[in-house]
N, C-alpha and C. Protein backbone atom coordinates (compact mmCIF):
# COMPACT_ATOMS: atom_id res chain seq x y z
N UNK A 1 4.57 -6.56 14.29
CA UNK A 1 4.33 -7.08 12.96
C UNK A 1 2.97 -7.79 12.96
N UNK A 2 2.07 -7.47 11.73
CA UNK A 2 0.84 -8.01 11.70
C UNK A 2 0.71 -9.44 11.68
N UNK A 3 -0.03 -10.22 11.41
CA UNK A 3 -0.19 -11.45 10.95
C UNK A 3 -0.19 -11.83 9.60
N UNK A 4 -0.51 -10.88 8.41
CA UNK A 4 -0.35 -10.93 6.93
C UNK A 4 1.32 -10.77 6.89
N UNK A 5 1.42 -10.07 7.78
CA UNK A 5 3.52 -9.58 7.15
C UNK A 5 3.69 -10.90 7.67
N UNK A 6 3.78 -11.82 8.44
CA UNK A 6 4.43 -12.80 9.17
C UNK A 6 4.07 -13.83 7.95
N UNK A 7 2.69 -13.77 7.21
CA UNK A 7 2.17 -14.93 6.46
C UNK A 7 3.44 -14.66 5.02
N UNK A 8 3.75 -13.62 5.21
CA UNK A 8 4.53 -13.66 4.15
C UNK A 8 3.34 -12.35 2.92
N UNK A 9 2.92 -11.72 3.11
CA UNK A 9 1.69 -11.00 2.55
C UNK A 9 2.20 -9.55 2.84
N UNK A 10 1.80 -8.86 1.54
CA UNK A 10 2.61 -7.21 1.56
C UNK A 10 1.28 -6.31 1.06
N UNK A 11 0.69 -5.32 1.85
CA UNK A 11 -0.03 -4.84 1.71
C UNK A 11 -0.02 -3.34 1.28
N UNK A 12 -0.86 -2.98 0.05
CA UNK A 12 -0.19 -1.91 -1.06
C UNK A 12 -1.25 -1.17 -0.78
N UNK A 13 -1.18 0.27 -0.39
CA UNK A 13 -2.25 1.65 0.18
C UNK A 13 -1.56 1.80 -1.47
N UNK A 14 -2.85 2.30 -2.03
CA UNK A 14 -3.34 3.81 -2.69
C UNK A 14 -3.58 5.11 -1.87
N UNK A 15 -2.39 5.70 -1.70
CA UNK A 15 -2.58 7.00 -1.19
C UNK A 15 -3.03 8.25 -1.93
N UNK A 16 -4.37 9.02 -1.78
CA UNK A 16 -4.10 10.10 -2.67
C UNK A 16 -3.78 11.44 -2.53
N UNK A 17 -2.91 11.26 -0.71
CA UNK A 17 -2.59 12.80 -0.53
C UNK A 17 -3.65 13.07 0.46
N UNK A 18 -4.68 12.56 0.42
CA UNK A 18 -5.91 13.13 1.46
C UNK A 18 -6.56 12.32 2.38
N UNK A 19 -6.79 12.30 3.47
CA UNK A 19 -7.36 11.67 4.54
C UNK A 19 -8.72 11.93 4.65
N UNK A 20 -9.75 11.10 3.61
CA UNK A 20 -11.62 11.81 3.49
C UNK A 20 -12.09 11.66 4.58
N UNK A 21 -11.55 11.05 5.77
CA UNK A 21 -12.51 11.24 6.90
C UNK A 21 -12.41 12.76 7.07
N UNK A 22 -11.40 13.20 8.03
CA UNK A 22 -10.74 14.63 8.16
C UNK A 22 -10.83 15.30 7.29
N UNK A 23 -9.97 15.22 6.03
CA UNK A 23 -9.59 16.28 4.85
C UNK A 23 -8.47 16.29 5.49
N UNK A 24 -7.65 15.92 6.33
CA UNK A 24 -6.37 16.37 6.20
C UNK A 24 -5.38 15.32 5.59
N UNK A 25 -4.13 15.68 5.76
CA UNK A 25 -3.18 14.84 4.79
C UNK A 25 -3.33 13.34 5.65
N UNK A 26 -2.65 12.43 4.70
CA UNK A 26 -2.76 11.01 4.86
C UNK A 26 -1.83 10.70 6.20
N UNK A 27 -2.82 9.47 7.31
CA UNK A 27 -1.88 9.12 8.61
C UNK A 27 -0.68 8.26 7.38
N UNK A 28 0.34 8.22 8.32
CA UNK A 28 1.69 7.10 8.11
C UNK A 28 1.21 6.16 7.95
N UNK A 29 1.70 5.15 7.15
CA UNK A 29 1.40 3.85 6.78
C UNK A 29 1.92 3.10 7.88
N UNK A 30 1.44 2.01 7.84
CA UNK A 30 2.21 0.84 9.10
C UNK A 30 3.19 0.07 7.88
N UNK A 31 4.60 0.12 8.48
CA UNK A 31 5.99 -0.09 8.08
C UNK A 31 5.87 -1.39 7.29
N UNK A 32 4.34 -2.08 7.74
CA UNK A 32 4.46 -3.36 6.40
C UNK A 32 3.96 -3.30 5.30
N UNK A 33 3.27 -1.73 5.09
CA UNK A 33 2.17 -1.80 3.81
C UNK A 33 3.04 -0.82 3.01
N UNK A 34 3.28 -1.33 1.44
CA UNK A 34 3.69 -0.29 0.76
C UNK A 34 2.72 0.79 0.25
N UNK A 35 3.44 1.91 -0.06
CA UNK A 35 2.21 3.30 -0.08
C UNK A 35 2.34 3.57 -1.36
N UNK A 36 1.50 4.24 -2.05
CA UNK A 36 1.76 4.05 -3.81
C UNK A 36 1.15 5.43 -3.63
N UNK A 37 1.40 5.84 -4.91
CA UNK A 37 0.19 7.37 -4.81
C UNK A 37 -0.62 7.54 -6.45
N UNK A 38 -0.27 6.17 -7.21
CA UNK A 38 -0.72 6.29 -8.62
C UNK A 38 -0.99 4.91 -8.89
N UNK A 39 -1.96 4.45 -9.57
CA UNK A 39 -2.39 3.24 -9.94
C UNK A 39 -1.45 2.51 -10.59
N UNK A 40 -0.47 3.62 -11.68
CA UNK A 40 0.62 3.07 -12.48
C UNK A 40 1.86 2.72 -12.37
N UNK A 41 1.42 2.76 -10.82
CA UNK A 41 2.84 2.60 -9.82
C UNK A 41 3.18 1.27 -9.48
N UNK A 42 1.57 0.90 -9.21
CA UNK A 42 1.12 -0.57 -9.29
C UNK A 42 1.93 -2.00 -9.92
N UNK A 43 2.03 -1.98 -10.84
CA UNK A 43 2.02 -2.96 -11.54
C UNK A 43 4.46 -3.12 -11.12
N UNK A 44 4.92 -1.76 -10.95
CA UNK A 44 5.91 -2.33 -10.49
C UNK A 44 6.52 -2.74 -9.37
N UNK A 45 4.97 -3.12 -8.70
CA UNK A 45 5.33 -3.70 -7.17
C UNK A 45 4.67 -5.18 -7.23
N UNK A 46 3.91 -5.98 -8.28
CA UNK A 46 3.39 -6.99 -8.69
C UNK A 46 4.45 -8.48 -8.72
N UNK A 47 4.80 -9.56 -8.26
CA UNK A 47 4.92 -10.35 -8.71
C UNK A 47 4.72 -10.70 -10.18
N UNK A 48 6.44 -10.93 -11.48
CA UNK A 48 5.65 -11.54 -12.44
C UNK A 48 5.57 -12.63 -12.24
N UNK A 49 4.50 -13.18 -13.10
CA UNK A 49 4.03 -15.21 -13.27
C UNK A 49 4.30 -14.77 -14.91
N UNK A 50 4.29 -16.64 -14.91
CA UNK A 50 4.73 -16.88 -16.32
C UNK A 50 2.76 -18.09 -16.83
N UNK A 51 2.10 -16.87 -16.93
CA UNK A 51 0.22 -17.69 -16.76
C UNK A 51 0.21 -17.89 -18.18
C-alpha cells in the first residue's frame, strides 16, 4: 500500500483504452487507484460538500 492510500487519499486514472507510450492496451491499475474510462464517470466518485 502506497503512502496516499494509508493518508487516507484515492487516486482516480482516466483510462482511455490505450497505453501512448507503446500503443498497446492500458497496464493494470495499482489496487488503490480507481480507473474511470469517461470524464462523466467522474463526478460519481467525488465527495459531496455542502460549499
Amino acid at each position: 500500500m502506497n503512502a496516499a492510500a494509508l493518508a487516507g487519499l484515492t487516486g482516480i486514472w482516466l483510462d482511455r483504452g490505450i497505453y501512448f507510450v507503446t500503443g498497446g492496451p492500458s497496464p493494470t491499475p495499482d489496487k488503490t487507484v480507481l480507473r474511470i474510462e469517461r470524464l462523466t464517470d467522474l463526478p460519481d466518485h467525488l465527495p459531496r460538500t455542502n460549499a
